[in-house]
C-alpha atoms as a PDB file:
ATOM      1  CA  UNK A   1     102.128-107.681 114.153  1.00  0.00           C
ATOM      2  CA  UNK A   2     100.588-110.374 111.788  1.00  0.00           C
ATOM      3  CA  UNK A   3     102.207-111.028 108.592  1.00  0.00           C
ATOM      4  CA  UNK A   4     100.292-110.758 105.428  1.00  0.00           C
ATOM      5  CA  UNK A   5     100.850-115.138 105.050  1.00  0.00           C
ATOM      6  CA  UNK A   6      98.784-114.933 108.747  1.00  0.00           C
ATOM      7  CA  UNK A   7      95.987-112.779 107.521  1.00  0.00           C
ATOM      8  CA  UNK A   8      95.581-114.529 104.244  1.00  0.00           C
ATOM      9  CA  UNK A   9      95.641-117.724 106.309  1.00  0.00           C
ATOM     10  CA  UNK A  10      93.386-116.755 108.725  1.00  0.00           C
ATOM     11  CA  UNK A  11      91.022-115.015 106.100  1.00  0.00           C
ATOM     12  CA  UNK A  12      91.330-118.627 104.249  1.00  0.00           C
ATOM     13  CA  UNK A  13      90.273-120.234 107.711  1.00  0.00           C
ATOM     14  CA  UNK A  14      87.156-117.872 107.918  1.00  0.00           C
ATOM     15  CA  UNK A  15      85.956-118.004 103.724  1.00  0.00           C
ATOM     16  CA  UNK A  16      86.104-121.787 104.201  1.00  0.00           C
ATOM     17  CA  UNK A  17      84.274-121.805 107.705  1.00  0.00           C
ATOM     18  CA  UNK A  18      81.928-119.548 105.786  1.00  0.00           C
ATOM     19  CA  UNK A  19      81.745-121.490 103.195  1.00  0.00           C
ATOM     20  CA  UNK A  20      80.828-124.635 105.560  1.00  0.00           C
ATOM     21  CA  UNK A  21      77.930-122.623 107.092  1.00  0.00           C
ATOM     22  CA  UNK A  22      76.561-121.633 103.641  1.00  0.00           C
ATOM     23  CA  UNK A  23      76.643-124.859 102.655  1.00  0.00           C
ATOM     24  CA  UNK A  24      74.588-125.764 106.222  1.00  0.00           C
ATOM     25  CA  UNK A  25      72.489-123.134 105.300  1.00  0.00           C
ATOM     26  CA  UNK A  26      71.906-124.529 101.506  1.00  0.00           C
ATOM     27  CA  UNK A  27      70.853-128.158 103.596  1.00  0.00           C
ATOM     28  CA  UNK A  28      68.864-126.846 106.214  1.00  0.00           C
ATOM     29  CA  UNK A  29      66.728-124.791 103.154  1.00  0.00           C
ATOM     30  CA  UNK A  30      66.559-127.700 101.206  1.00  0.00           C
ATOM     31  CA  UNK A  31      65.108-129.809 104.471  1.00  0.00           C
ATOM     32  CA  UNK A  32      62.983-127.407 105.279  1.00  0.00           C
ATOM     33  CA  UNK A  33      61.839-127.234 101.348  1.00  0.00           C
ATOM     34  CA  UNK A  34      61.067-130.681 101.299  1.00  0.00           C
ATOM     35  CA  UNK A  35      59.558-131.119 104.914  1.00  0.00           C
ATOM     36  CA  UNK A  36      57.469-128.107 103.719  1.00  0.00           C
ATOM     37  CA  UNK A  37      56.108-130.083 100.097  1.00  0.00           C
ATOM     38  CA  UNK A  38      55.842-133.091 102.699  1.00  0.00           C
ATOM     39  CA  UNK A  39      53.454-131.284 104.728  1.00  0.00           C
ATOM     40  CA  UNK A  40      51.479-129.508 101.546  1.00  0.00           C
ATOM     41  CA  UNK A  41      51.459-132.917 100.557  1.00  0.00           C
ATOM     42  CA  UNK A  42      49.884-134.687 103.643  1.00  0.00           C
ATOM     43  CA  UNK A  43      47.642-131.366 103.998  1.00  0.00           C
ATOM     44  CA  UNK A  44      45.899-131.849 100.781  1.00  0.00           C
ATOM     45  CA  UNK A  45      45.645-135.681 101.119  1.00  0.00           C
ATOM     46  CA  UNK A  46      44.149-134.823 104.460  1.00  0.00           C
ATOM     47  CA  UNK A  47      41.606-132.095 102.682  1.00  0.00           C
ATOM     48  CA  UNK A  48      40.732-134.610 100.038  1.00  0.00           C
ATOM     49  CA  UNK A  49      39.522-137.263 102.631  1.00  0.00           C
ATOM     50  CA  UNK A  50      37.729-134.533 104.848  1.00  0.00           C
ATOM     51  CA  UNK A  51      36.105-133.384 101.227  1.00  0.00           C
ATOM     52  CA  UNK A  52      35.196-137.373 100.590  1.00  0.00           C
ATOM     53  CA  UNK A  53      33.841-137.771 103.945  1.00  0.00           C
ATOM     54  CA  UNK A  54      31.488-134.888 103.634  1.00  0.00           C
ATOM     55  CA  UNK A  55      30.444-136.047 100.456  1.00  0.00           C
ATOM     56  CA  UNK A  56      29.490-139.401 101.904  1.00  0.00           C
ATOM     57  CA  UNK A  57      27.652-138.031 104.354  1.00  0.00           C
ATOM     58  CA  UNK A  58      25.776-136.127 102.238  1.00  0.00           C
ATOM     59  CA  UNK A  59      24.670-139.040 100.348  1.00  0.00           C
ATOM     60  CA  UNK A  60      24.025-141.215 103.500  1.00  0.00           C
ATOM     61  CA  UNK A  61      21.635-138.562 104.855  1.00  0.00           C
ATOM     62  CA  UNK A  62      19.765-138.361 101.100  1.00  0.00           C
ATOM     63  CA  UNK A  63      19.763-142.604 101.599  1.00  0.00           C
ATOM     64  CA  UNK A  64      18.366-141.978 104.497  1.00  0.00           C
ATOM     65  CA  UNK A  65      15.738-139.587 103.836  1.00  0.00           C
ATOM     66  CA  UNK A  66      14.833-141.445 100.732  1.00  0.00           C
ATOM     67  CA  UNK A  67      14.663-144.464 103.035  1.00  0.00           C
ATOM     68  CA  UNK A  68      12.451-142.525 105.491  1.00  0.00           C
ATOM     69  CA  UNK A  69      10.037-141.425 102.639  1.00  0.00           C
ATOM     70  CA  UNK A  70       9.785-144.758 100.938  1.00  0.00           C
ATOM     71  CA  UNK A  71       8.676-146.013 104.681  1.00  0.00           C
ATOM     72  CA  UNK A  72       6.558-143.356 105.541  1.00  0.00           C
ATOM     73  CA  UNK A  73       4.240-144.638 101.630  1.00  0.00           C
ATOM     74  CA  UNK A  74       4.547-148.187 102.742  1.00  0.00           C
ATOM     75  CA  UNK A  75       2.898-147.087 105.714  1.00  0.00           C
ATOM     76  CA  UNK A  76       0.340-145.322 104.109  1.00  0.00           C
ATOM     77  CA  UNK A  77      -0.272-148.239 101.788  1.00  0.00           C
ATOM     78  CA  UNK A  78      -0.248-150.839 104.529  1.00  0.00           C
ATOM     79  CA  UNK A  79      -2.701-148.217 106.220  1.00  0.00           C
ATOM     80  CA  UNK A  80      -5.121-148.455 103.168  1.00  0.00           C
ATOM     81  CA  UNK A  81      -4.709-151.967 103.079  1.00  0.00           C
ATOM     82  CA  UNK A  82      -5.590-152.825 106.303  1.00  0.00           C
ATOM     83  CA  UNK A  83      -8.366-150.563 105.947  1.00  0.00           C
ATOM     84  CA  UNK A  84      -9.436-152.323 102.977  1.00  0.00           C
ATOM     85  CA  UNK A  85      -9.602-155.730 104.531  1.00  0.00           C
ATOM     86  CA  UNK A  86     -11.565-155.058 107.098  1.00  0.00           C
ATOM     87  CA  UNK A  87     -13.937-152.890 105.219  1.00  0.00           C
ATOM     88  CA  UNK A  88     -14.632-154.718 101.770  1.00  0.00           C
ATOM     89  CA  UNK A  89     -12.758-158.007 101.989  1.00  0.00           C
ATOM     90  CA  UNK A  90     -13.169-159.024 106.151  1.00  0.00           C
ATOM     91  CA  UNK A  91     -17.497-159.029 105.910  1.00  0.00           C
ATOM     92  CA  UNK A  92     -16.612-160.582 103.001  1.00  0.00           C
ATOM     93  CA  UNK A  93     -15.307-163.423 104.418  1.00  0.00           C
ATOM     94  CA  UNK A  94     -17.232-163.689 107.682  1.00  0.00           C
ATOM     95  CA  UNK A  95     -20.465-164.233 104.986  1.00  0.00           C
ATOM     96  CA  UNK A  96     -18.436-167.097 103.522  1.00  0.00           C
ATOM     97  CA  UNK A  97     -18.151-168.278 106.578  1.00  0.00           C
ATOM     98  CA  UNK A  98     -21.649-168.453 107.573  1.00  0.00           C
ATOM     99  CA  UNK A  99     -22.673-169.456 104.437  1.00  0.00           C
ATOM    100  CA  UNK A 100     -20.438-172.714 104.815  1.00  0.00           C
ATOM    101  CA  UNK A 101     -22.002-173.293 108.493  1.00  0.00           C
ATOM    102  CA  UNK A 102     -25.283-173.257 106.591  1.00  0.00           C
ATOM    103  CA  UNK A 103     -24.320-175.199 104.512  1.00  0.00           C
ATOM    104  CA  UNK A 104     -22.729-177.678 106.550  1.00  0.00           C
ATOM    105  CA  UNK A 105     -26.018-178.056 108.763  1.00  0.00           C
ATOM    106  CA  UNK A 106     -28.194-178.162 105.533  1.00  0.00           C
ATOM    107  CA  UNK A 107     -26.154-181.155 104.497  1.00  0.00           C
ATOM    108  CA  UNK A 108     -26.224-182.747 108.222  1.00  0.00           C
ATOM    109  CA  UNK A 109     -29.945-182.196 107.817  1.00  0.00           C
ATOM    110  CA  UNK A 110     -30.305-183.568 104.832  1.00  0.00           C
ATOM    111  CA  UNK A 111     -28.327-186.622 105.383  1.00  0.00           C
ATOM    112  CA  UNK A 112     -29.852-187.474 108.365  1.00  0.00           C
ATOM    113  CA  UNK A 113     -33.231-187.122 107.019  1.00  0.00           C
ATOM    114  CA  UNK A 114     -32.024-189.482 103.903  1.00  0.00           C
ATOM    115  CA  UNK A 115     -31.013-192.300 107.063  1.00  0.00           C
ATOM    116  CA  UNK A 116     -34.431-191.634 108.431  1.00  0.00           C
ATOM    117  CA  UNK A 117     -36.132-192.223 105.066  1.00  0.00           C
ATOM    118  CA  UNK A 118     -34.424-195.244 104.838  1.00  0.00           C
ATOM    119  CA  UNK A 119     -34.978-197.015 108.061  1.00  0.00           C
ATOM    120  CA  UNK A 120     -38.661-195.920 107.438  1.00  0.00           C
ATOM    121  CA  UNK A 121     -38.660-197.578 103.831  1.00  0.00           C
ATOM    122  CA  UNK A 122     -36.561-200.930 105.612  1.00  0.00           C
ATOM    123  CA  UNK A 123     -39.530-201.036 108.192  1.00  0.00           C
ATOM    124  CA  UNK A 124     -41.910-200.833 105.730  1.00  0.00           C
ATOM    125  CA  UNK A 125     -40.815-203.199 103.857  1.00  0.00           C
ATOM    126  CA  UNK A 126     -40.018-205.312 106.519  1.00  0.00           C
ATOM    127  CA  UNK A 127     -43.768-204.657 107.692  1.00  0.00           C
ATOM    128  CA  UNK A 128     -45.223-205.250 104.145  1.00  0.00           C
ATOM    129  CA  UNK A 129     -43.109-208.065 103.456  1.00  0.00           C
ATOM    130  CA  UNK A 130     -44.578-209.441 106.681  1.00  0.00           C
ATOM    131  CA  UNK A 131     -48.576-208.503 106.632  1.00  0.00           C
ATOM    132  CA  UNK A 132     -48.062-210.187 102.874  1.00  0.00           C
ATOM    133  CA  UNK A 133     -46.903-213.145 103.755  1.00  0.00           C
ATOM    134  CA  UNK A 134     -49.410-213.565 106.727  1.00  0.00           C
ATOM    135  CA  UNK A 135     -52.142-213.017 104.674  1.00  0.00           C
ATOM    136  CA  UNK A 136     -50.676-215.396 102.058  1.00  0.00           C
ATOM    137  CA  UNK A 137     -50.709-218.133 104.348  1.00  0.00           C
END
């Protein structure tokens, strides 16, 4: 039989092994506490960047409708433009045009009938400068 020394030194042998796995247990709860605020941690840092993406997108599709609108009324106004210039401003121009050709052949005319008028007057002169001074002589 056991003496009371042996069961008080066996029952110090298993409060002090018990004692060792409490204190494993305290350890492995606290690791597990923090790996736990670790992973809340990373969790919400993850949410708040899945939150900032979505708003991002949500302003890069409003950029790009506003985008779209803005070129769907430059269209229109390039539209009316175009449609202005060749209605109003085009015949406009093509009249200028002609009016310069006219122009342009008016003063061709015009000069070359001031050339003609001059070699007529030099003949004529020539020619009364000579019947004058035959009948002078």
């Amino acid at each position: 039989m056991a003496s009371n020394d042996d069961i008080m030194r066996v029952l110090g042998q298993l409060e002090s092994k018990l004692d060792a796995v409490v204190d494993r247990l305290e350890r492995s709860d606290d690791a597990f506490a923090a790996e736990q605020r670790s992973a809340q941690s990373s969790r919400a840092r993850i949410h708040a960047r899945l939150d900032e993406q979505g708003k991002r997108i949500t302003e890069a599709e409003k950029t790009i409708v506003a985008a779209g609108a803005t070129v769907a009324q430059q269209r229109d106004v390039i539209k009316v433009l175009t449609d202005t210039v060749a209605g109003d401003i085009k015949p406009t121009i093509d009249e200028w045009k002609k009016i310069k050709l006219v122009g342009g052949m008016v003063s061709g005319a015009l000069i070359a009938v001031g050339i003609s008028a001059a070699t007529v007057a030099a003949w004529a002169w020539d020619w009364l400068w000579g019947v004058l001074s035959h009948i002078k002589t």
